[in-house]
C-alpha atoms as a PDB file:
ATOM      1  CA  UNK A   1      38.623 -76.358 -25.690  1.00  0.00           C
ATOM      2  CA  UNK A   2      37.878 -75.824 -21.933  1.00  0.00           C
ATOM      3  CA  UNK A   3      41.102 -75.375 -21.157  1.00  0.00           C
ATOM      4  CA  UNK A   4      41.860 -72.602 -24.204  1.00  0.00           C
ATOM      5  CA  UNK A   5      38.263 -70.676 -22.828  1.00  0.00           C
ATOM      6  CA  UNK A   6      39.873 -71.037 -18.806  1.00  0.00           C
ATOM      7  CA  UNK A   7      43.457 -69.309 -19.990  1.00  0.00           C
ATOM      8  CA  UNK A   8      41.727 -66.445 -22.463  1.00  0.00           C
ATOM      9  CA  UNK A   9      39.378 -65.517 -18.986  1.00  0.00           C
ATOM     10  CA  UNK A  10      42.441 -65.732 -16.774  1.00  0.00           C
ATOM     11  CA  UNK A  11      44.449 -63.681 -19.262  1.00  0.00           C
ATOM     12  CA  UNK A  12      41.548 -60.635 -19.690  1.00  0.00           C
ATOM     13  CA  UNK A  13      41.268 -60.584 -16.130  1.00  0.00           C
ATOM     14  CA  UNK A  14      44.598 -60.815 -15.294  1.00  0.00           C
ATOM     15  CA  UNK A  15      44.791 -57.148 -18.036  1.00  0.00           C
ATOM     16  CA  UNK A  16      42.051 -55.750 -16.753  1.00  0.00           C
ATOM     17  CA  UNK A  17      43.294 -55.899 -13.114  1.00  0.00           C
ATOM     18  CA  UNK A  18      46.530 -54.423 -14.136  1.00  0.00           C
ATOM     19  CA  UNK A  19      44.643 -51.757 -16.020  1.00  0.00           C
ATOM     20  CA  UNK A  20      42.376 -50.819 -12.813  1.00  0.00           C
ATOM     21  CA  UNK A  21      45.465 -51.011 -10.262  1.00  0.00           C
ATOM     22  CA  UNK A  22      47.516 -48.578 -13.349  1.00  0.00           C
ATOM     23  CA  UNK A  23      44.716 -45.901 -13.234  1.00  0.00           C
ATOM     24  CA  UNK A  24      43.756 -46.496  -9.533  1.00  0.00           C
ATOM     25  CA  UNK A  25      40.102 -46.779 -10.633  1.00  0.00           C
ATOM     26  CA  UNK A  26      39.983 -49.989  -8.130  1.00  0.00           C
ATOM     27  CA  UNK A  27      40.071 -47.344  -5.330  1.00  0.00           C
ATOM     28  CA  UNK A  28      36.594 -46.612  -3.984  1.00  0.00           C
ATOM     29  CA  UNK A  29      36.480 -42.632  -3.706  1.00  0.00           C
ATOM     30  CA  UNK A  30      36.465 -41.100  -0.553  1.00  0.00           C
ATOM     31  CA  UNK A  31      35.637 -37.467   0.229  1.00  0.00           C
ATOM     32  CA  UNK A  32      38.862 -36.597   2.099  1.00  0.00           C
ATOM     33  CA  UNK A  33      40.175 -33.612   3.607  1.00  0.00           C
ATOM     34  CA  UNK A  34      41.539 -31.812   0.001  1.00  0.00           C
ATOM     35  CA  UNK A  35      39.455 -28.124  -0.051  1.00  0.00           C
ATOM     36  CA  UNK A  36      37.484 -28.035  -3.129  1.00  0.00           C
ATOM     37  CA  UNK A  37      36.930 -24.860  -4.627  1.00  0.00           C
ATOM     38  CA  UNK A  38      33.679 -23.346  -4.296  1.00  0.00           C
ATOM     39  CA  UNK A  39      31.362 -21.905  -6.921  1.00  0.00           C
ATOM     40  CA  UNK A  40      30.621 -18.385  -5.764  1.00  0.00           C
ATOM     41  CA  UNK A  41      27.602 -16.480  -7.388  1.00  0.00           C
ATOM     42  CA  UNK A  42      29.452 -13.305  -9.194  1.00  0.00           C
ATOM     43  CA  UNK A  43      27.135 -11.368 -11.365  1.00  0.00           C
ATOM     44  CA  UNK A  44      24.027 -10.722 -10.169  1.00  0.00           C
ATOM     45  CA  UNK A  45      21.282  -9.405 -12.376  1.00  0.00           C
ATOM     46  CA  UNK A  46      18.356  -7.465 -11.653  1.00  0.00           C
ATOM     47  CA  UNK A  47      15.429  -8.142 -13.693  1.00  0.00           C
ATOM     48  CA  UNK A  48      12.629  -5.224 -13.379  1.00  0.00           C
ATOM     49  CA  UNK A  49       9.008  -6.402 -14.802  1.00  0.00           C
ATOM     50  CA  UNK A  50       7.290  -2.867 -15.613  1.00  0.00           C
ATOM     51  CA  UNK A  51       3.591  -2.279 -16.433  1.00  0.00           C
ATOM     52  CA  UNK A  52       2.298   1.172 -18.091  1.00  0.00           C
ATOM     53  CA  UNK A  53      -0.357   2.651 -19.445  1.00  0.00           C
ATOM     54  CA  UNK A  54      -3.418   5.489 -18.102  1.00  0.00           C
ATOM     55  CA  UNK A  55      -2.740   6.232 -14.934  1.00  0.00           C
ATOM     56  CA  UNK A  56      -6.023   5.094 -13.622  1.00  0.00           C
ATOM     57  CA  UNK A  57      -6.217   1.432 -15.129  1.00  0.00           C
ATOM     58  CA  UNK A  58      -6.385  -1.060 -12.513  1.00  0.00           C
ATOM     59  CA  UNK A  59      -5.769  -5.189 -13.252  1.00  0.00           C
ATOM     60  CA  UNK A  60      -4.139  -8.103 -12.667  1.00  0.00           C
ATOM     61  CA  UNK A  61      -0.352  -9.022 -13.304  1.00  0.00           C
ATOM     62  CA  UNK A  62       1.602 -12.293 -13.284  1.00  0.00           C
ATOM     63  CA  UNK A  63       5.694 -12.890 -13.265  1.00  0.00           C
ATOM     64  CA  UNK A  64       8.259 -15.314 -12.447  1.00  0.00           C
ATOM     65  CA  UNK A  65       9.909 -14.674  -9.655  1.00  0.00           C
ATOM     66  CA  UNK A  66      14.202 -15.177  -9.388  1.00  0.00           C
ATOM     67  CA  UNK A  67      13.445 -19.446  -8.523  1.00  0.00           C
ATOM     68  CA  UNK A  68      11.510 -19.016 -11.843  1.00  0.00           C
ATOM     69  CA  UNK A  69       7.737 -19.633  -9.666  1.00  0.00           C
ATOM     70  CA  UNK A  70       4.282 -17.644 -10.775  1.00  0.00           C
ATOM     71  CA  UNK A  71       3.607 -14.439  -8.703  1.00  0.00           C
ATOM     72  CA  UNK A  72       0.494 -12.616  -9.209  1.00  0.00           C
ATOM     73  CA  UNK A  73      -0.305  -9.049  -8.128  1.00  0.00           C
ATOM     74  CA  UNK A  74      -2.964  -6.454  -8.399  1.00  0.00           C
ATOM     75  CA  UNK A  75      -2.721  -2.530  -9.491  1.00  0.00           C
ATOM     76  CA  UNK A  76      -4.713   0.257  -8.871  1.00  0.00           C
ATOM     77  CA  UNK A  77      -2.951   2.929 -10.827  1.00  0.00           C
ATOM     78  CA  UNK A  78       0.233   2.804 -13.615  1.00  0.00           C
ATOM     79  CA  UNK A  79       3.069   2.536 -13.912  1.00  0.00           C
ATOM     80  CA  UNK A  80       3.232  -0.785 -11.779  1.00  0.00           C
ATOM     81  CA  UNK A  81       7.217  -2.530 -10.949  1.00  0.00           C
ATOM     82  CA  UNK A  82       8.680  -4.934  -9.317  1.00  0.00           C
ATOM     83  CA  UNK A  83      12.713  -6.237  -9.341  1.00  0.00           C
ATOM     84  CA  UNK A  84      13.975  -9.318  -8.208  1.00  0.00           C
ATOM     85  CA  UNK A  85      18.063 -10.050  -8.174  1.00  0.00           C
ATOM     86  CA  UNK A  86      18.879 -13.808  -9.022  1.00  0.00           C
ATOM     87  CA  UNK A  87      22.896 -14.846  -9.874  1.00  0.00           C
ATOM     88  CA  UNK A  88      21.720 -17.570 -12.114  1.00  0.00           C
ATOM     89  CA  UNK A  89      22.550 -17.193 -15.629  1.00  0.00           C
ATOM     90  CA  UNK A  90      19.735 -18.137 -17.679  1.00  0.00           C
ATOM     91  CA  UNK A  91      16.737 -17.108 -15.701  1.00  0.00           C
ATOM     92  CA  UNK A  92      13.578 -16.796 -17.816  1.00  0.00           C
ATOM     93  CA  UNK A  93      11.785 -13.159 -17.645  1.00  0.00           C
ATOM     94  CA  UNK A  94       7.678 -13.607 -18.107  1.00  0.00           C
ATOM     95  CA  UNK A  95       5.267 -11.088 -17.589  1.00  0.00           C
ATOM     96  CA  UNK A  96       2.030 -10.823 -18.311  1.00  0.00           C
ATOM     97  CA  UNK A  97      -0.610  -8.105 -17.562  1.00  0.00           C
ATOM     98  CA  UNK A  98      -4.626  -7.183 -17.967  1.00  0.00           C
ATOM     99  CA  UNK A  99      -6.157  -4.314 -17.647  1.00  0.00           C
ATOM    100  CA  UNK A 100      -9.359  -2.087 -17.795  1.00  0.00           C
ATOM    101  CA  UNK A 101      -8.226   0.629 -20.118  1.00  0.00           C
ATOM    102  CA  UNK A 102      -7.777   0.120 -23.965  1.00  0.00           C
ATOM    103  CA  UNK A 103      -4.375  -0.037 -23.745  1.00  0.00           C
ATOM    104  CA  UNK A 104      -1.461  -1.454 -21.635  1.00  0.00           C
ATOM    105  CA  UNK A 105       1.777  -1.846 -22.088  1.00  0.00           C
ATOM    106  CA  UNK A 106       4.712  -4.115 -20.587  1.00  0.00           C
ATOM    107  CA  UNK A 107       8.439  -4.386 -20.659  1.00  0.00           C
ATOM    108  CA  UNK A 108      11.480  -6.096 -19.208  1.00  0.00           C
ATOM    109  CA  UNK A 109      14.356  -4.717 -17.681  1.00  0.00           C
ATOM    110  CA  UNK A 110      17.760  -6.334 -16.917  1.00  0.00           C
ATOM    111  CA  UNK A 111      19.885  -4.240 -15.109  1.00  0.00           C
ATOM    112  CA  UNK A 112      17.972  -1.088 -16.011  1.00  0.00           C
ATOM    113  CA  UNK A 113      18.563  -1.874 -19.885  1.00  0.00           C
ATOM    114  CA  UNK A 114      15.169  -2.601 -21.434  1.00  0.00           C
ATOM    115  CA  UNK A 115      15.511  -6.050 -23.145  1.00  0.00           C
ATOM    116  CA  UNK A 116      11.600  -6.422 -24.019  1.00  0.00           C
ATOM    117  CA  UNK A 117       8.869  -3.956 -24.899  1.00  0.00           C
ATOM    118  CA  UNK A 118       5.443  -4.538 -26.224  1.00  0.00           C
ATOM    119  CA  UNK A 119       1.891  -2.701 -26.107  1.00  0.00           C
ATOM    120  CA  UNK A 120      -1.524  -3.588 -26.498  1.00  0.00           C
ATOM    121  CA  UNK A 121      -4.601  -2.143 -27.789  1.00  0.00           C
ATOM    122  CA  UNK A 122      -8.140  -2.739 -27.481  1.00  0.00           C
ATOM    123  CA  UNK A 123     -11.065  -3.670 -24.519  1.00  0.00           C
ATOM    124  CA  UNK A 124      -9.336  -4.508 -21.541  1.00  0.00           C
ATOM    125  CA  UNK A 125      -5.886  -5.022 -23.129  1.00  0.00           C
ATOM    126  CA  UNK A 126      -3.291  -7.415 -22.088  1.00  0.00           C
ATOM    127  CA  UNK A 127      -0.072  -7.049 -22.517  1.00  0.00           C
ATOM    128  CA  UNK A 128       2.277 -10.007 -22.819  1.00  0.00           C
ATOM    129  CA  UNK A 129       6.431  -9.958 -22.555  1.00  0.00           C
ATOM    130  CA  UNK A 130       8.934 -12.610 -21.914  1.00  0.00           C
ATOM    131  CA  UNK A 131      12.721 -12.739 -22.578  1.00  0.00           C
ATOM    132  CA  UNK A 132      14.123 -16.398 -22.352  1.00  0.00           C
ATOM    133  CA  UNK A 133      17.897 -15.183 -21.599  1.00  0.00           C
ATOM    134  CA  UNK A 134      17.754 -12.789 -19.528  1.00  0.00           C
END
């Protein structure tokens, strides 16, 4: 019985070597000197965050920036923009604004095609947009 459970494990790892050495997985990889192609960043986007409303409402916005981090700004007068340029393809567009007039407004641009719109109404309004593909 010993001797039958000794020949099966010779056998297997007699196959398996054979199937390692056939594949060359046995060789430990080495970075060598072939060029590997690299990945080159080849359509840039320009997001544009806009805030509107009365010209004379001054507040408090927040966006993501192109790494995807929370920015915050202030305004003193509308329309209010900022663009950032990022190459990755699914950046997430977020911005969020408060005001002191009745009514703000917000939208999202991705290379200068609007993408999201929305408007707010009421005491101190705040405006909210986000696009998750841009």
């Amino acid at each position: 019985m010993v001797a039958l459970v000794a020949v099966t494990l010779l056998a297997a790892a007699t196959v398996v070597g054979r199937l390692r050495t056939f594949f060359d997985s046995d060789l430990p990889f080495v970075a060598g000197s072939e060029r590997v192609d690299a990945i080159v960043p080849f359509n840039t986007k320009r997001v544009t965050y806009e805030v509107v409303g009365p010209a004379t409402t001054t507040g408090q916005v927040s966006y993501l920036d192109a790494t995807g981090t929370t920015r915050e700004a202030t305004f003193s007068a509308l329309p209010w923009s900022v663009s950032v340029s990022t190459t990755d393809p699914g950046v997430l567009a977020n911005v969020v604004a408060q005001g002191d007039s009745g009514s703000l407004g917000c939208r999202i641009l991705v290379n200068d095609k609007v993408v999201v719109e929305q408007h707010a109404q009421g005491r101190d309004a705040q405006a909210f947009c986000l696009d998750k593909a841009a």
